[in-house]
PDB file of N, CA and C in Angstrom:
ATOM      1  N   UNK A   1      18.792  -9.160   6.246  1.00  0.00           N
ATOM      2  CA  UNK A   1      19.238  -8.957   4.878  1.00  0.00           C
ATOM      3  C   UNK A   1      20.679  -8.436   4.871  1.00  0.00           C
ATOM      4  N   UNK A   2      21.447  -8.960   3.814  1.00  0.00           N
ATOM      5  CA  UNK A   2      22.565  -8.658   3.902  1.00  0.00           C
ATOM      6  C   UNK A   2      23.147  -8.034   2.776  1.00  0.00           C
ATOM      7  N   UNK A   3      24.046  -6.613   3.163  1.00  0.00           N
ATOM      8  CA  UNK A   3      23.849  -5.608   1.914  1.00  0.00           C
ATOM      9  C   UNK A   3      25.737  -5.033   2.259  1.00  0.00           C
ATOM     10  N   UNK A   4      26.034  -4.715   1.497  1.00  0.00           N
ATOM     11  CA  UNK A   4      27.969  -4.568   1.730  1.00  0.00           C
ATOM     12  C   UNK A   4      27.840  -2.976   2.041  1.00  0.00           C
ATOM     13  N   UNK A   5      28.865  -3.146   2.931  1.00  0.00           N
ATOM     14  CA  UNK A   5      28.994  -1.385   3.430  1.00  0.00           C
ATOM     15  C   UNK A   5      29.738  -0.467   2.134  1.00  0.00           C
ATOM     16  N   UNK A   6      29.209   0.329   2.098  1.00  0.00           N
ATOM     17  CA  UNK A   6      29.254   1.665   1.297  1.00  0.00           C
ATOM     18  C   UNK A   6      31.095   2.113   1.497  1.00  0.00           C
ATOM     19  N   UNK A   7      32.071   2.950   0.483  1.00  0.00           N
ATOM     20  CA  UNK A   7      33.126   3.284   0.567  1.00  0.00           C
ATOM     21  C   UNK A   7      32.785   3.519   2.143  1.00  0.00           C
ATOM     22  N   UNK A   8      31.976   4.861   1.935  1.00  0.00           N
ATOM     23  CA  UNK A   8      32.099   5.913   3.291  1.00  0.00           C
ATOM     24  C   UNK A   8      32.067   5.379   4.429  1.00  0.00           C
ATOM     25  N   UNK A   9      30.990   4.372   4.028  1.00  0.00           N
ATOM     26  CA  UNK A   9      30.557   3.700   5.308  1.00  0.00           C
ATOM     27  C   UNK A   9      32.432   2.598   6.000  1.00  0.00           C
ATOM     28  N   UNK A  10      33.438   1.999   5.246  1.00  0.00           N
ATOM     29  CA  UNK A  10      34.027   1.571   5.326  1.00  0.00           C
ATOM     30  C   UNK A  10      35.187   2.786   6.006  1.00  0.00           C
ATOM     31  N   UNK A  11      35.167   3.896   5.240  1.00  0.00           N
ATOM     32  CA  UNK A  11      36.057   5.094   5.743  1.00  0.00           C
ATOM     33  C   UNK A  11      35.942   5.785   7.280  1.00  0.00           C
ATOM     34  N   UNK A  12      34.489   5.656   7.320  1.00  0.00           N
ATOM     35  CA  UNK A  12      34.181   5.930   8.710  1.00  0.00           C
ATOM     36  C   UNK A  12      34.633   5.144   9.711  1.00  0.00           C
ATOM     37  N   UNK A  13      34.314   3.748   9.233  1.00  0.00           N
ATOM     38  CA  UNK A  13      34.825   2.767  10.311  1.00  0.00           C
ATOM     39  C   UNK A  13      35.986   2.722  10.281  1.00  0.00           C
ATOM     40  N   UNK A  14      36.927   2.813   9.651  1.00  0.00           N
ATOM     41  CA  UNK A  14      38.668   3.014  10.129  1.00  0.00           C
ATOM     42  C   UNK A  14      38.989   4.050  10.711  1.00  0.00           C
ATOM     43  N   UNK A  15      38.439   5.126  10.079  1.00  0.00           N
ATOM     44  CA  UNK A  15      37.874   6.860  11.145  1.00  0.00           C
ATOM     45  C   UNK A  15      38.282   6.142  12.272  1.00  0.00           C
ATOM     46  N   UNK A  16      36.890   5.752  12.957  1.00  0.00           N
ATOM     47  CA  UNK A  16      36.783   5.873  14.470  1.00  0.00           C
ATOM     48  C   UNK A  16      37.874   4.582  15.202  1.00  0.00           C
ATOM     49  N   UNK A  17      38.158   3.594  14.241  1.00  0.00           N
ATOM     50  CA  UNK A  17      38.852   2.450  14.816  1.00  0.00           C
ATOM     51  C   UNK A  17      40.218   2.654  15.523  1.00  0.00           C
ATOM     52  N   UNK A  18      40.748   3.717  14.262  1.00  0.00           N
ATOM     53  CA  UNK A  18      42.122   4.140  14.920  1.00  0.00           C
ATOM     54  C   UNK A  18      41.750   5.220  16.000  1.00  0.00           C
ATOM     55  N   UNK A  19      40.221   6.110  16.127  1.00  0.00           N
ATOM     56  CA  UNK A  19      40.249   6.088  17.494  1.00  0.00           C
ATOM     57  C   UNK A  19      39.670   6.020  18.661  1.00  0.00           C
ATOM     58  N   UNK A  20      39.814   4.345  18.745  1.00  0.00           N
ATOM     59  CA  UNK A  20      39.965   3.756  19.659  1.00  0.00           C
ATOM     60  C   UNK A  20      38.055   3.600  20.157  1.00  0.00           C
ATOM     61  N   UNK A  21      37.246   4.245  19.141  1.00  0.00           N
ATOM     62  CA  UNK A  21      35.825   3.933  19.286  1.00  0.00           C
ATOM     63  C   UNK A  21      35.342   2.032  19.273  1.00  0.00           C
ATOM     64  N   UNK A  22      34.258   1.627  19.879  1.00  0.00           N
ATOM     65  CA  UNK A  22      34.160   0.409  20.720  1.00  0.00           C
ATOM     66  C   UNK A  22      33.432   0.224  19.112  1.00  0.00           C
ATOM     67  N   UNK A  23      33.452  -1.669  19.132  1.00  0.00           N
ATOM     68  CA  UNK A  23      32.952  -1.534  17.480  1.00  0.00           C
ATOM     69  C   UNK A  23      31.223  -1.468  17.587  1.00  0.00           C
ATOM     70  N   UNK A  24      30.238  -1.593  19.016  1.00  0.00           N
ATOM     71  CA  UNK A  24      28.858  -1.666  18.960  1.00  0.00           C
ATOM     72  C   UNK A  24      28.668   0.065  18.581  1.00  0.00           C
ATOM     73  N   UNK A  25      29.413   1.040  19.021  1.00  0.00           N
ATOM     74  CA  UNK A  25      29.595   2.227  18.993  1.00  0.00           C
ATOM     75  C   UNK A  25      29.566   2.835  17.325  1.00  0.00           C
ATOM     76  N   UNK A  26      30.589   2.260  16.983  1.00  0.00           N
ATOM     77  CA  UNK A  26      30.682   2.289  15.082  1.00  0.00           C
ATOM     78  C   UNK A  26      29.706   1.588  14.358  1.00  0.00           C
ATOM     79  N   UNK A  27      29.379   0.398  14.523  1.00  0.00           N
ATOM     80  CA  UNK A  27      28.210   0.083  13.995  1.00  0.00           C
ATOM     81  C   UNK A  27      27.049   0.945  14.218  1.00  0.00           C
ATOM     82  N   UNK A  28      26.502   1.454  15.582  1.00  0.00           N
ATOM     83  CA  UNK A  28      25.166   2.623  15.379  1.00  0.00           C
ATOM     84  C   UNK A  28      25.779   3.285  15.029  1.00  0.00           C
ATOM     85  N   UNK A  29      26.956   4.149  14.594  1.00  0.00           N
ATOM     86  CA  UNK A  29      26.801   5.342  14.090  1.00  0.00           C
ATOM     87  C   UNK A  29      26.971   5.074  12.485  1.00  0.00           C
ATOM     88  N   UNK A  30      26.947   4.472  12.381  1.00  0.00           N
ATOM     89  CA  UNK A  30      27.045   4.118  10.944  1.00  0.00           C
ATOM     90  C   UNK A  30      25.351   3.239  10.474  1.00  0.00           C
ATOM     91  N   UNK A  31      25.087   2.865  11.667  1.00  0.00           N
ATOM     92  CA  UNK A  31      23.612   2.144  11.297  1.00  0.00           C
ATOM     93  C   UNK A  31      23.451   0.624  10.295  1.00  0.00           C
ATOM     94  N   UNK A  32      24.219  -0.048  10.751  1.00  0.00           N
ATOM     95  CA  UNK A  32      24.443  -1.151  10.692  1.00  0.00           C
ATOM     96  C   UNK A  32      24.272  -2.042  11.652  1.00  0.00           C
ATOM     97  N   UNK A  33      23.902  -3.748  11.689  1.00  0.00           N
ATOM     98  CA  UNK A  33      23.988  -4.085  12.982  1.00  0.00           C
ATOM     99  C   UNK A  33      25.850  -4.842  13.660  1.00  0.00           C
ATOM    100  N   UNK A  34      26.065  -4.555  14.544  1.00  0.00           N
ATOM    101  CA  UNK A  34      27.328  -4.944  15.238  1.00  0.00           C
ATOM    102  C   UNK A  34      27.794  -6.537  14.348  1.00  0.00           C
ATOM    103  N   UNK A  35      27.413  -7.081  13.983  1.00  0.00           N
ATOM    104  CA  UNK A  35      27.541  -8.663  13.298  1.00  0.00           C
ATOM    105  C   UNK A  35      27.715  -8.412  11.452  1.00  0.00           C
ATOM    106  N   UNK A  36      27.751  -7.232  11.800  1.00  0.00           N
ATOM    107  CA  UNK A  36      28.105  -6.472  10.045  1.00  0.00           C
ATOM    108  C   UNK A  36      29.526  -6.506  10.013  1.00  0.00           C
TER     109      UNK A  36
END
């Protein structure tokens, strides 16, 4: 099922992107699957 990530959920993931977190890493912590 396919459901759009949340602000936070989008804030988090630039969070960790700039640092330098792996994206299978950001997806569980955010609880999404990696193909999100």
């Amino acid at each position: 099922m396919y459901k759009q990530l949340t602000s936070e959920q989008r804030y988090t993931i630039s969070v960790l992107l700039q640092k330098k977190f792996s994206l299978s890493f950001i997806a569980e912590t955010i609880g999404v699957s990696v193909s999100t």
